[in-house]
C-alpha atoms as a PDB file:
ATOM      1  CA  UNK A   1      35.329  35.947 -17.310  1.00  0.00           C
ATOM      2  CA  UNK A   2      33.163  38.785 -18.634  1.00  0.00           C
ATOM      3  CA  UNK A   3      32.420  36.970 -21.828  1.00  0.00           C
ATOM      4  CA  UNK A   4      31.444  33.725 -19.435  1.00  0.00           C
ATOM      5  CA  UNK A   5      28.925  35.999 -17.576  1.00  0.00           C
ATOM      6  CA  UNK A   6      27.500  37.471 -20.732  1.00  0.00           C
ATOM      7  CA  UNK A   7      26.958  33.960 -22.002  1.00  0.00           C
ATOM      8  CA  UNK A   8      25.602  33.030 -18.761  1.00  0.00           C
ATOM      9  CA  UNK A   9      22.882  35.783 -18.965  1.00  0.00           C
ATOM     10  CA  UNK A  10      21.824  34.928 -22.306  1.00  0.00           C
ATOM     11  CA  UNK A  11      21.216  31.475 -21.498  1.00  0.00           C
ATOM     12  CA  UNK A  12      19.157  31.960 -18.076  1.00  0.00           C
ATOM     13  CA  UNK A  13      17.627  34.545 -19.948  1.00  0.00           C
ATOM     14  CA  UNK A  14      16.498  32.176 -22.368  1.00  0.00           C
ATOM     15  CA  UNK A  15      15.387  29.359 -20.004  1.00  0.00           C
ATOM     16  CA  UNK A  16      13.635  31.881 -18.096  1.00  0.00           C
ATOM     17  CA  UNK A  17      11.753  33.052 -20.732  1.00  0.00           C
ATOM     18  CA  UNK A  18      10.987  28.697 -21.863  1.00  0.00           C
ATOM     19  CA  UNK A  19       9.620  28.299 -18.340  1.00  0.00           C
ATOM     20  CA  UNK A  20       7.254  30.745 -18.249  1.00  0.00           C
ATOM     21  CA  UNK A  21       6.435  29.733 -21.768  1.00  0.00           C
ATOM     22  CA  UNK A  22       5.715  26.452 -20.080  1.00  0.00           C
ATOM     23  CA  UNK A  23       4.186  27.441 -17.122  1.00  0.00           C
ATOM     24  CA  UNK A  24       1.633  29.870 -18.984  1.00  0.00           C
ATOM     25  CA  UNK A  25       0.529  26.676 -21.629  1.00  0.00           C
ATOM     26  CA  UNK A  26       0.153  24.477 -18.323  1.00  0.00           C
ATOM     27  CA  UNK A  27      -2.227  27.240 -17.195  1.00  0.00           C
ATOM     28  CA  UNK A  28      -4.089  27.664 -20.285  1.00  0.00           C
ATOM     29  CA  UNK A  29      -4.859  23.352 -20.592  1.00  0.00           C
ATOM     30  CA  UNK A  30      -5.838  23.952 -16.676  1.00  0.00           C
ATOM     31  CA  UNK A  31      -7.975  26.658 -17.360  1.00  0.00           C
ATOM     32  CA  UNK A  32      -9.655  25.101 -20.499  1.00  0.00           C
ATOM     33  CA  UNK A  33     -10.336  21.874 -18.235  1.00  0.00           C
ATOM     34  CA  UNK A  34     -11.331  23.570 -15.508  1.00  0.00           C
ATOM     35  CA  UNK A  35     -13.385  26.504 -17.049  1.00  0.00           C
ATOM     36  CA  UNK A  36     -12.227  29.024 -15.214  1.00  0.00           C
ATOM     37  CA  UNK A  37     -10.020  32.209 -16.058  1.00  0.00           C
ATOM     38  CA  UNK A  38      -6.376  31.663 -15.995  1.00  0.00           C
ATOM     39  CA  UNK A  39      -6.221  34.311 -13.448  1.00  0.00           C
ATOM     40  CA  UNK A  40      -8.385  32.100 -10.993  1.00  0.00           C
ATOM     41  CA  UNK A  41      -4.974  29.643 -10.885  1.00  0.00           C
ATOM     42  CA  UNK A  42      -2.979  30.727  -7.821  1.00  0.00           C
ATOM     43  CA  UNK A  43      -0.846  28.044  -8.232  1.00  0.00           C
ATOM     44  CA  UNK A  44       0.156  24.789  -9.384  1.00  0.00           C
ATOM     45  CA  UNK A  45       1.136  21.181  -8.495  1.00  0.00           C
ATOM     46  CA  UNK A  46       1.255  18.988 -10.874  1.00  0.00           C
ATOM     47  CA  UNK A  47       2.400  14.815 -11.438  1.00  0.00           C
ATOM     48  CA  UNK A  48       2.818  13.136 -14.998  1.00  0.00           C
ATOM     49  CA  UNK A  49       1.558  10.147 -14.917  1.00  0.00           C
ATOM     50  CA  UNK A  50       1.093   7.610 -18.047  1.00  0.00           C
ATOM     51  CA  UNK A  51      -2.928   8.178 -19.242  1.00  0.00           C
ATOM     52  CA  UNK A  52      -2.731   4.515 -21.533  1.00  0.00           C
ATOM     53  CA  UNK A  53      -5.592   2.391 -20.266  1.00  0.00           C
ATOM     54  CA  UNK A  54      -4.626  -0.756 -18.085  1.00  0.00           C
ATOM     55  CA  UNK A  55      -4.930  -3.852 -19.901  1.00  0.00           C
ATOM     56  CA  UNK A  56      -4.531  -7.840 -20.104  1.00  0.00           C
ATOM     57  CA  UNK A  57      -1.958  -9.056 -21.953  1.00  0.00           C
ATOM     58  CA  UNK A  58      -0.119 -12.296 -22.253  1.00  0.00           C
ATOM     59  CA  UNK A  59      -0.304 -15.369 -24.055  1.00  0.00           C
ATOM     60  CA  UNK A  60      -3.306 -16.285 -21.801  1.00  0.00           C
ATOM     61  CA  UNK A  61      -4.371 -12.718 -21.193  1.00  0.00           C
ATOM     62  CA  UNK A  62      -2.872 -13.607 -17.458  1.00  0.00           C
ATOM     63  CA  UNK A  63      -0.957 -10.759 -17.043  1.00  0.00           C
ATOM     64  CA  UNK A  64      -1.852  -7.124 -16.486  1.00  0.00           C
ATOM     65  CA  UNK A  65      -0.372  -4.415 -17.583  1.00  0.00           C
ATOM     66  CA  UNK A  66      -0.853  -0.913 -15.965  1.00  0.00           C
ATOM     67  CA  UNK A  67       0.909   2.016 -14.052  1.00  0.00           C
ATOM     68  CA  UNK A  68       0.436   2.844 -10.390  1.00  0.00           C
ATOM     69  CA  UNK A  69       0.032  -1.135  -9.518  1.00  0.00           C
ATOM     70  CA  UNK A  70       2.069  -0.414  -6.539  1.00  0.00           C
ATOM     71  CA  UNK A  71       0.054   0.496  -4.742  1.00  0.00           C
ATOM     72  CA  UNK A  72      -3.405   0.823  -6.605  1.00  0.00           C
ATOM     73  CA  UNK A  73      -3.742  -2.923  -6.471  1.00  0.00           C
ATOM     74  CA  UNK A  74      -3.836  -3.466  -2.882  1.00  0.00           C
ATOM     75  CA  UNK A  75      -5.916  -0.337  -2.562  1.00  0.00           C
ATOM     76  CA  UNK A  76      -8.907  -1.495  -4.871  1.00  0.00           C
ATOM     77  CA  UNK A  77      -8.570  -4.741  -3.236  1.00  0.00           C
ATOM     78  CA  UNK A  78      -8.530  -3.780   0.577  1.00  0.00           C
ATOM     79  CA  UNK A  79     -11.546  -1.214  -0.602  1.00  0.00           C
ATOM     80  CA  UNK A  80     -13.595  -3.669  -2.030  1.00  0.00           C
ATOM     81  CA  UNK A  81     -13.008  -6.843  -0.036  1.00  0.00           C
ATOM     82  CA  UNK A  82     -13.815  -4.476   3.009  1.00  0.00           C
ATOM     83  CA  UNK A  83     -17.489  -2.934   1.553  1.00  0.00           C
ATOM     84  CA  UNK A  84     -18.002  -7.150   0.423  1.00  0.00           C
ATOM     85  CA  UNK A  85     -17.365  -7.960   3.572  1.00  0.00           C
ATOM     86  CA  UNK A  86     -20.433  -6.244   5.194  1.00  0.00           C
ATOM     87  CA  UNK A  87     -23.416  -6.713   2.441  1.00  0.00           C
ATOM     88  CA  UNK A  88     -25.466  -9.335   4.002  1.00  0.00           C
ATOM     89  CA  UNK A  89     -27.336  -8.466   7.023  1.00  0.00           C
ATOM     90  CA  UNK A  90     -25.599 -10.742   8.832  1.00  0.00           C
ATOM     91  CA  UNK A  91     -21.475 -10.223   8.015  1.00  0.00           C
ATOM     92  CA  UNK A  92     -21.559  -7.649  11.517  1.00  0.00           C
ATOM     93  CA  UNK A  93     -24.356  -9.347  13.765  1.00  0.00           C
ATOM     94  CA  UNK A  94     -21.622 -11.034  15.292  1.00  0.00           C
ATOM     95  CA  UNK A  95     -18.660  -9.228  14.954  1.00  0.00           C
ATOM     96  CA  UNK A  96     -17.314  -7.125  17.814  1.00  0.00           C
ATOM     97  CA  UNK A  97     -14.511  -5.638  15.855  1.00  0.00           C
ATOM     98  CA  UNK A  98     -14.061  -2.341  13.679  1.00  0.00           C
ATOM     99  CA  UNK A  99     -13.117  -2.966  10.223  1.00  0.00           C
ATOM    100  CA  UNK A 100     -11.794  -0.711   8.082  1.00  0.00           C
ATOM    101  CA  UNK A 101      -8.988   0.640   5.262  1.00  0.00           C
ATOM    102  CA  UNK A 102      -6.409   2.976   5.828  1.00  0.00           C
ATOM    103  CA  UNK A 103      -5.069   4.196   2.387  1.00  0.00           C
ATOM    104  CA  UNK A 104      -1.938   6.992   2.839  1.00  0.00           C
ATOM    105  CA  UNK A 105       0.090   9.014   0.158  1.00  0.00           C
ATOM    106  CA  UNK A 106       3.498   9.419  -0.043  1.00  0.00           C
ATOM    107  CA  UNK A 107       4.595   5.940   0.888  1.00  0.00           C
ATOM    108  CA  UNK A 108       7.268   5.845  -2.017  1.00  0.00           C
ATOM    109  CA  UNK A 109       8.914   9.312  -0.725  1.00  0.00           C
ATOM    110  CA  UNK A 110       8.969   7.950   3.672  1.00  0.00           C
ATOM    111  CA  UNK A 111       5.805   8.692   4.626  1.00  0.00           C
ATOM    112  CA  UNK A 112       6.741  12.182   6.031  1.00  0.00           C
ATOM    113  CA  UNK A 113       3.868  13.899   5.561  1.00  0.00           C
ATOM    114  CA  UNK A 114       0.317  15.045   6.990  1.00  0.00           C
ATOM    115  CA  UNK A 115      -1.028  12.845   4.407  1.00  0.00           C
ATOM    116  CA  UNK A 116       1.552  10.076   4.595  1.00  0.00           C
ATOM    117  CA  UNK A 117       1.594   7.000   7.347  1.00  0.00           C
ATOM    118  CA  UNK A 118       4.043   9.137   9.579  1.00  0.00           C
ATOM    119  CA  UNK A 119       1.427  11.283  10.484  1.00  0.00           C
ATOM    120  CA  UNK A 120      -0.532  10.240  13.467  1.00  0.00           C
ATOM    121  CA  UNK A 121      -3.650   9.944  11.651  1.00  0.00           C
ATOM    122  CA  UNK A 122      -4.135   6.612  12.066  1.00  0.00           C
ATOM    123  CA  UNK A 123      -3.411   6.000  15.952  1.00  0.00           C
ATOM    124  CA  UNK A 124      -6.070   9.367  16.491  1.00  0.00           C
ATOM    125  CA  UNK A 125      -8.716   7.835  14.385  1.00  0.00           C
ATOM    126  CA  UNK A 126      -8.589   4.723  16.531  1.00  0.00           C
ATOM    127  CA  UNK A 127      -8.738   6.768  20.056  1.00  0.00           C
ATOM    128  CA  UNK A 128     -11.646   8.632  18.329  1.00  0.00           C
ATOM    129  CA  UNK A 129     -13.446   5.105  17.560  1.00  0.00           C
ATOM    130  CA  UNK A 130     -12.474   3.937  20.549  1.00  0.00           C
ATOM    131  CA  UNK A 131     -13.843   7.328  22.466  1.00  0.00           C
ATOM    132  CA  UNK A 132     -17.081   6.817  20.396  1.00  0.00           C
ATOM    133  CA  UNK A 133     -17.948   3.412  22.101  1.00  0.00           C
ATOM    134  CA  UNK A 134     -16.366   3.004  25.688  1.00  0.00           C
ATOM    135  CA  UNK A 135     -18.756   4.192  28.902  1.00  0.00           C
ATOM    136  CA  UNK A 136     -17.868   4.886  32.137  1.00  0.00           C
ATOM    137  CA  UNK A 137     -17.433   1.586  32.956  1.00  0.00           C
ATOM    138  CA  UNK A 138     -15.176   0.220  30.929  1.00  0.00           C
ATOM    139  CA  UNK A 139     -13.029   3.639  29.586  1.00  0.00           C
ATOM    140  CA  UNK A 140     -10.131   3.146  31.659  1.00  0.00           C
ATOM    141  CA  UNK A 141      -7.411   1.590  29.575  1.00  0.00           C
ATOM    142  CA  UNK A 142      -9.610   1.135  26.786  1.00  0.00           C
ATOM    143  CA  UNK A 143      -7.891   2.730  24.165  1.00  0.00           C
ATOM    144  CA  UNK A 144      -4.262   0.582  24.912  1.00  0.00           C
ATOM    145  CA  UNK A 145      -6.629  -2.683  24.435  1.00  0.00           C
ATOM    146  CA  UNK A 146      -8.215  -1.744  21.771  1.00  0.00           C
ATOM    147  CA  UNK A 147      -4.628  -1.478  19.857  1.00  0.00           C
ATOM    148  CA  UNK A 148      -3.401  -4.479  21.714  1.00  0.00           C
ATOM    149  CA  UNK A 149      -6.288  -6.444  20.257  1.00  0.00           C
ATOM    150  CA  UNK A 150      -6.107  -5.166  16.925  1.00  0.00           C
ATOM    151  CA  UNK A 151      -4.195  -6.129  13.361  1.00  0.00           C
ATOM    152  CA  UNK A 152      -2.574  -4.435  10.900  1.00  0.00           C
ATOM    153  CA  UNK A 153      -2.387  -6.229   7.008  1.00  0.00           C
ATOM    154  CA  UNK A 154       0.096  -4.107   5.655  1.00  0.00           C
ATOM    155  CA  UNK A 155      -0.429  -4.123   2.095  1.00  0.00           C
ATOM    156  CA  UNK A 156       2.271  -3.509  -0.518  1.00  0.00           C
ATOM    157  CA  UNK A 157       3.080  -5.270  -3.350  1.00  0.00           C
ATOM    158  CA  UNK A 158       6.228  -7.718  -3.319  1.00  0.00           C
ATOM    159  CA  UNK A 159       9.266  -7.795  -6.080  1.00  0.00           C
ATOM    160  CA  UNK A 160       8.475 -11.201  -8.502  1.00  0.00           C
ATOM    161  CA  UNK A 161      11.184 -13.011  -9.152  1.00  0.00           C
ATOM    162  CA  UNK A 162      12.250 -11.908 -12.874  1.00  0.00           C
ATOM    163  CA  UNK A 163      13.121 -14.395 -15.362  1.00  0.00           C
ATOM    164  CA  UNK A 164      16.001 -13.211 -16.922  1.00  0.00           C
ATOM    165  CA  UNK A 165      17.475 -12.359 -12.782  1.00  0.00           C
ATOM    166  CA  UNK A 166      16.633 -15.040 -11.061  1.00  0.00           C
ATOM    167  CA  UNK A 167      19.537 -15.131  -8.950  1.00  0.00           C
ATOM    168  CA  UNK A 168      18.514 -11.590  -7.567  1.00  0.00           C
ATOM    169  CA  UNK A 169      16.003 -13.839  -4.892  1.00  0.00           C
ATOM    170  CA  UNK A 170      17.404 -16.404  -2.511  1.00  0.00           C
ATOM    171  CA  UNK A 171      16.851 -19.391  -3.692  1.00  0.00           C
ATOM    172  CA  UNK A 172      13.505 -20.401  -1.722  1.00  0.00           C
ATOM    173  CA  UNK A 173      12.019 -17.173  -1.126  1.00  0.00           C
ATOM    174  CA  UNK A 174      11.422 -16.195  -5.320  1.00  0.00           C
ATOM    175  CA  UNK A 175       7.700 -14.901  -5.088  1.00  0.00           C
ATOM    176  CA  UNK A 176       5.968 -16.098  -8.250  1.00  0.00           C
ATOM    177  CA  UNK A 177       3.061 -14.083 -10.077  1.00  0.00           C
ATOM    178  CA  UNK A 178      -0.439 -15.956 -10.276  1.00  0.00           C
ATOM    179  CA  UNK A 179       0.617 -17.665  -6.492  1.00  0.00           C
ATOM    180  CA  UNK A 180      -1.329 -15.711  -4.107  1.00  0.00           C
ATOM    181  CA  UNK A 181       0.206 -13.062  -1.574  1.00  0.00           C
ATOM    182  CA  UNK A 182       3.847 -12.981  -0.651  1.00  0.00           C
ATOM    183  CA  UNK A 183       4.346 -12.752   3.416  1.00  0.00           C
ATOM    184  CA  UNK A 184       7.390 -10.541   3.937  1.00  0.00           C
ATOM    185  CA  UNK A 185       9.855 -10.760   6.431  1.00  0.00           C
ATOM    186  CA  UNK A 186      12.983  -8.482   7.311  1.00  0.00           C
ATOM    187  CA  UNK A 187      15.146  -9.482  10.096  1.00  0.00           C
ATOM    188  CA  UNK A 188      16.163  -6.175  10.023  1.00  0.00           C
ATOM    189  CA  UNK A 189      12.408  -4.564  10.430  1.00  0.00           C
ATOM    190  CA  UNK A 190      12.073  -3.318   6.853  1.00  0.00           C
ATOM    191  CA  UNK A 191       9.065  -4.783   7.256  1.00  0.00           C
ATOM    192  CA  UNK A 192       6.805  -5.635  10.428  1.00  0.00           C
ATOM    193  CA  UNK A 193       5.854  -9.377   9.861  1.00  0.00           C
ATOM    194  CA  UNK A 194       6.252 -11.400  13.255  1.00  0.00           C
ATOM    195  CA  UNK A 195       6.188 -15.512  13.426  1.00  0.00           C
ATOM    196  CA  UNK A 196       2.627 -14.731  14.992  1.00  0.00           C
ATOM    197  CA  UNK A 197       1.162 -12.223  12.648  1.00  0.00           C
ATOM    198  CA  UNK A 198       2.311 -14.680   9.682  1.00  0.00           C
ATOM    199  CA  UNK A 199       0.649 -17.597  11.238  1.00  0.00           C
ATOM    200  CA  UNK A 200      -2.426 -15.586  11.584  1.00  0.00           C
ATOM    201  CA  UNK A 201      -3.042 -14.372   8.318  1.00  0.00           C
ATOM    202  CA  UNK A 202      -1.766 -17.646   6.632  1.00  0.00           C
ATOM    203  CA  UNK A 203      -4.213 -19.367   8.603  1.00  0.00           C
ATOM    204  CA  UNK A 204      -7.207 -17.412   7.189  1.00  0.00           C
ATOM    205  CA  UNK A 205      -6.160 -18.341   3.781  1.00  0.00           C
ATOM    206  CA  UNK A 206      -4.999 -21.723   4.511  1.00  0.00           C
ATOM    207  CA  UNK A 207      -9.187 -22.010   5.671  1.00  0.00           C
ATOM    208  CA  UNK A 208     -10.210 -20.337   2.767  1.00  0.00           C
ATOM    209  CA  UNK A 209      -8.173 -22.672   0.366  1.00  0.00           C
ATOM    210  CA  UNK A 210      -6.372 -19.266  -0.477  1.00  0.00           C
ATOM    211  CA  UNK A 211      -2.423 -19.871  -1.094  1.00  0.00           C
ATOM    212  CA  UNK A 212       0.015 -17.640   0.360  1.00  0.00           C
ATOM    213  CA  UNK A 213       4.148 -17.658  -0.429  1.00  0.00           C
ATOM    214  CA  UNK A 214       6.612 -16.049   1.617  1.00  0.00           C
ATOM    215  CA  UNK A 215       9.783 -13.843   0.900  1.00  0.00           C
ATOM    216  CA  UNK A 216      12.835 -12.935   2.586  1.00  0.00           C
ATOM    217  CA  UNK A 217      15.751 -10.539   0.978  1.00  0.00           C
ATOM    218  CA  UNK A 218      19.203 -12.011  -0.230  1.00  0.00           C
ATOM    219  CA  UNK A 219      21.569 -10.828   3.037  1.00  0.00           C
ATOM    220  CA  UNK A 220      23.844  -9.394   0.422  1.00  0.00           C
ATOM    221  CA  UNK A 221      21.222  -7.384  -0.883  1.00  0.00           C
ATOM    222  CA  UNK A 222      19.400  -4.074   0.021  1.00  0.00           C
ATOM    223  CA  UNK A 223      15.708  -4.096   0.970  1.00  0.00           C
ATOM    224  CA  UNK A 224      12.971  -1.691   0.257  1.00  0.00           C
ATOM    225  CA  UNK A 225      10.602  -1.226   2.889  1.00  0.00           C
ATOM    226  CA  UNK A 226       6.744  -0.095   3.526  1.00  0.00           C
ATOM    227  CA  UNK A 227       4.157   1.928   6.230  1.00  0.00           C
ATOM    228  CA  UNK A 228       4.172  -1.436   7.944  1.00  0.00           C
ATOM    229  CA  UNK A 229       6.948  -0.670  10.555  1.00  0.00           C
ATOM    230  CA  UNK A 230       6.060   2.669  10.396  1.00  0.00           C
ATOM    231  CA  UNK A 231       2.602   1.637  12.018  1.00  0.00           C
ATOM    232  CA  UNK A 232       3.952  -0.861  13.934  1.00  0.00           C
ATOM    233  CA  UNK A 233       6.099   0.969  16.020  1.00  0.00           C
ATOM    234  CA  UNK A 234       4.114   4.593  16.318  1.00  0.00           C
ATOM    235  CA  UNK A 235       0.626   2.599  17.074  1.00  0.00           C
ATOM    236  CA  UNK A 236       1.923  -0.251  18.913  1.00  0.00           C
ATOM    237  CA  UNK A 237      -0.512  -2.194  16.619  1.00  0.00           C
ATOM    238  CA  UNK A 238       0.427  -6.408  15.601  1.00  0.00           C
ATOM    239  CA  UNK A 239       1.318  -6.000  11.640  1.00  0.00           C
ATOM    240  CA  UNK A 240       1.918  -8.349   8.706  1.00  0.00           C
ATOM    241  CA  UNK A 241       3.430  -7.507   5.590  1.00  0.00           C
ATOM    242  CA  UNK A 242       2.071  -8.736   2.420  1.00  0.00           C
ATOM    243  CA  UNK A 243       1.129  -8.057  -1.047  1.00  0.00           C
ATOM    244  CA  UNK A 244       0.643  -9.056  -4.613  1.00  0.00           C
ATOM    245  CA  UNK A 245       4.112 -10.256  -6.472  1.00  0.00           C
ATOM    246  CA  UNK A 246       4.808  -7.992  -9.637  1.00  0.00           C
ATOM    247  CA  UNK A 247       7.317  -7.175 -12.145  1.00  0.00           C
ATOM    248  CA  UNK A 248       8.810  -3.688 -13.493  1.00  0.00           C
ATOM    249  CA  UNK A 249       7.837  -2.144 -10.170  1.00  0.00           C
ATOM    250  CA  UNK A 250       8.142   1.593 -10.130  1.00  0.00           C
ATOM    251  CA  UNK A 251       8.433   1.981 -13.977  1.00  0.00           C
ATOM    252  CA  UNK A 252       5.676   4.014 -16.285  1.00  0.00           C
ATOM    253  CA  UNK A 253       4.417   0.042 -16.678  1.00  0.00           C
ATOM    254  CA  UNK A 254       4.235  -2.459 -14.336  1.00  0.00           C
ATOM    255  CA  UNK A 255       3.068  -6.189 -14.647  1.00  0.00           C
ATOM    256  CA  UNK A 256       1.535  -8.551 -12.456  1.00  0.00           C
ATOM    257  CA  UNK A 257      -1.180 -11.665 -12.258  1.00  0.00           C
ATOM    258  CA  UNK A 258      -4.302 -11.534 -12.850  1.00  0.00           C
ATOM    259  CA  UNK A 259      -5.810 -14.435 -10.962  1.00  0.00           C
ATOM    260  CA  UNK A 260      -3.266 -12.514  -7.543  1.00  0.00           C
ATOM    261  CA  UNK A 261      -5.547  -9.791  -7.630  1.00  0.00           C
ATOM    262  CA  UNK A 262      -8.655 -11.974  -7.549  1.00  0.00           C
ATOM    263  CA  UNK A 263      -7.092 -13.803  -4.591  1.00  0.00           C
ATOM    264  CA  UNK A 264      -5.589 -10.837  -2.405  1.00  0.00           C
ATOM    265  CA  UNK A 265      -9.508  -9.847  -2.902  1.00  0.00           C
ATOM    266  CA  UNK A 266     -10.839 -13.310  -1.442  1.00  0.00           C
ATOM    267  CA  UNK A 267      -8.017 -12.966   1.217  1.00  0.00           C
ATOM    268  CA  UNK A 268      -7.984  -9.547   2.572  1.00  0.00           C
ATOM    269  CA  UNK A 269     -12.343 -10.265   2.492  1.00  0.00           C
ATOM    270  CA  UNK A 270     -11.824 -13.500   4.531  1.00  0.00           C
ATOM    271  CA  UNK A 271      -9.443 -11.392   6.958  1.00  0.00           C
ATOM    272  CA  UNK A 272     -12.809  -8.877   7.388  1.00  0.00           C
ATOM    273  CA  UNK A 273     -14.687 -12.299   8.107  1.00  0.00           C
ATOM    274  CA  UNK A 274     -13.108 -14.564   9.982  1.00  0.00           C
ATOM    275  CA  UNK A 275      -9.944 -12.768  11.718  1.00  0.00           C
ATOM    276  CA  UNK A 276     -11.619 -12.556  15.151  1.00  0.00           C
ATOM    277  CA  UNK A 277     -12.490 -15.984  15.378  1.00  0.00           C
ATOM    278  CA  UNK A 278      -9.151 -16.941  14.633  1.00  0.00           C
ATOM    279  CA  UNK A 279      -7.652 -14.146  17.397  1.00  0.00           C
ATOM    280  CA  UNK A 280      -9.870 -15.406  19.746  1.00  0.00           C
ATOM    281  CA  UNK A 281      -8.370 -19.007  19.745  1.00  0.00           C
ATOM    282  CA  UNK A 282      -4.867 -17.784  19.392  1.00  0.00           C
ATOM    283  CA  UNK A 283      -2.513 -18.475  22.168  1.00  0.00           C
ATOM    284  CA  UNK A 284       1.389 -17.573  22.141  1.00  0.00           C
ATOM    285  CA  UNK A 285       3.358 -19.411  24.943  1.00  0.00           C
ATOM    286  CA  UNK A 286       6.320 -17.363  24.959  1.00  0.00           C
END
């Protein structure tokens, strides 16, 4: 026993001694990059991440090939299909709606977080819109329509059927890259798509010539899930789950199409565009 604890001591001594070693080179490459005294550094928290540009690859260049596609994809996408959205002078003369992006960390880890989706950021930055445009006349209950008259495009990306498994995917719901966004559903509410809210966003592709596929897990099989329920149920707010179909999700390298991103783009745009139109017109006869 007292030769186990010597040997113990030695090596915790030693792996002490490594980490600092580490921790005082991390310092030194922050300090460098930073140009400030290693002594300004109060503390660290730091993510390795793969630096290797994104690329096209493929025997059509149709593919690309990047980290951090889930969930950078749907993020450049919603960001610059919403600022599109509003360039001409005319895109808002008519619209009576509030558009806008909600992008939250942490997603991958539940959400549990002051930055993640579990916060209540986003139902207090719609009472603070709302707040910002009701009078006196019409404040009662405003904020409660407001959310019942608003949507939700939950947008993650969706597992591509792989070549080599295709038998992980039931056999009519195997989302296929370079096909357009994949509707997900979830009897079990891993994700918030309703009959309604898939109708509704199909519909402003199926005007926009935009096609859409739709996925639902093997019942034998496990299901990941995203902020959409999360949303759903803490805002009260109507939500579809979608998102671009991709292989080698989560890995250092993922894959998907390159003509999906150019088409969650045109879709999540014509959402901006034409979604109260079509909301207006929508009746459910339950």
């Amino acid at each position: 026993m007292l030769h186990y604890l010597h040997f113990y001591e030695v090596v915790v001594g030693v792996r002490t001694s490594f980490l600092k070693l580490i921790c005082n080179f991390h310092s030194q490459v922050l300090s460098d990059e930073l140009n400030c005294d290693v002594d300004d550094i109060v503390n660290i928290e730091l993510n390795v991440c793969d630096t290797q540009p994104s690329c096209l690859g493929g025997g059509n260049n149709e593919f690309i090939f990047s980290g951090r596609l889930d969930n950078l994809a749907s993020s450049y996408c919603a960001l610059r299909a919403l600022i599109d959205s509003c360039k001409s002078s005319g895109d808002l003369s008519s619209e009576h709606a509030i558009r806008m992006v909600a992008l939250f960390d942490n997603e991958e880890v539940g959400s549990d977080s002051v930055q993640g989706a579990g916060a209540p950021t986003m139902f207090q930055a719609m009472r603070r819109i709302v707040s910002c445009l009701v009078n006196e006349y019409i404040g009662e209950g405003a904020f409660e329509r407001a959310i019942r008259h608003s949507f939700l495009v939950s947008a993650d990306m969706a597992h591509g059927v792989h070549p080599n498994f295709i038998d992980k995917h039931e056999e009519h719901h195997r989302p296929e890259l370079q096909k357009g966004l994949v509707i997900k559903h979830n009897a079990n509410q891993r994700y918030a798509t309703s009959g309604i809210t898939a109708f509704l966003f199909k519909e402003v592709g199926k005007i926009h010539n935009l096609p859409t596929q739709e996925f639902v897990v093997r019942n034998d099989m496990g299901c990941g899930s995203t902020i959409g329920p999360i949303l759903a149920s803490g805002v009260g707010i109507r939500t579809v789950d979608c998102g671009i179909a991709q292989l080698s999700m989560h890995s250092v390298r993922e894959i998907c199409g390159k003509e999906d991103v150019d088409i969650a783009y045109k879709h999540f745009k014509a959402f901006y565009q034409t979604f109260s139109r079509i909301d207006e017109k929508l009746h459910v006869d339950f």
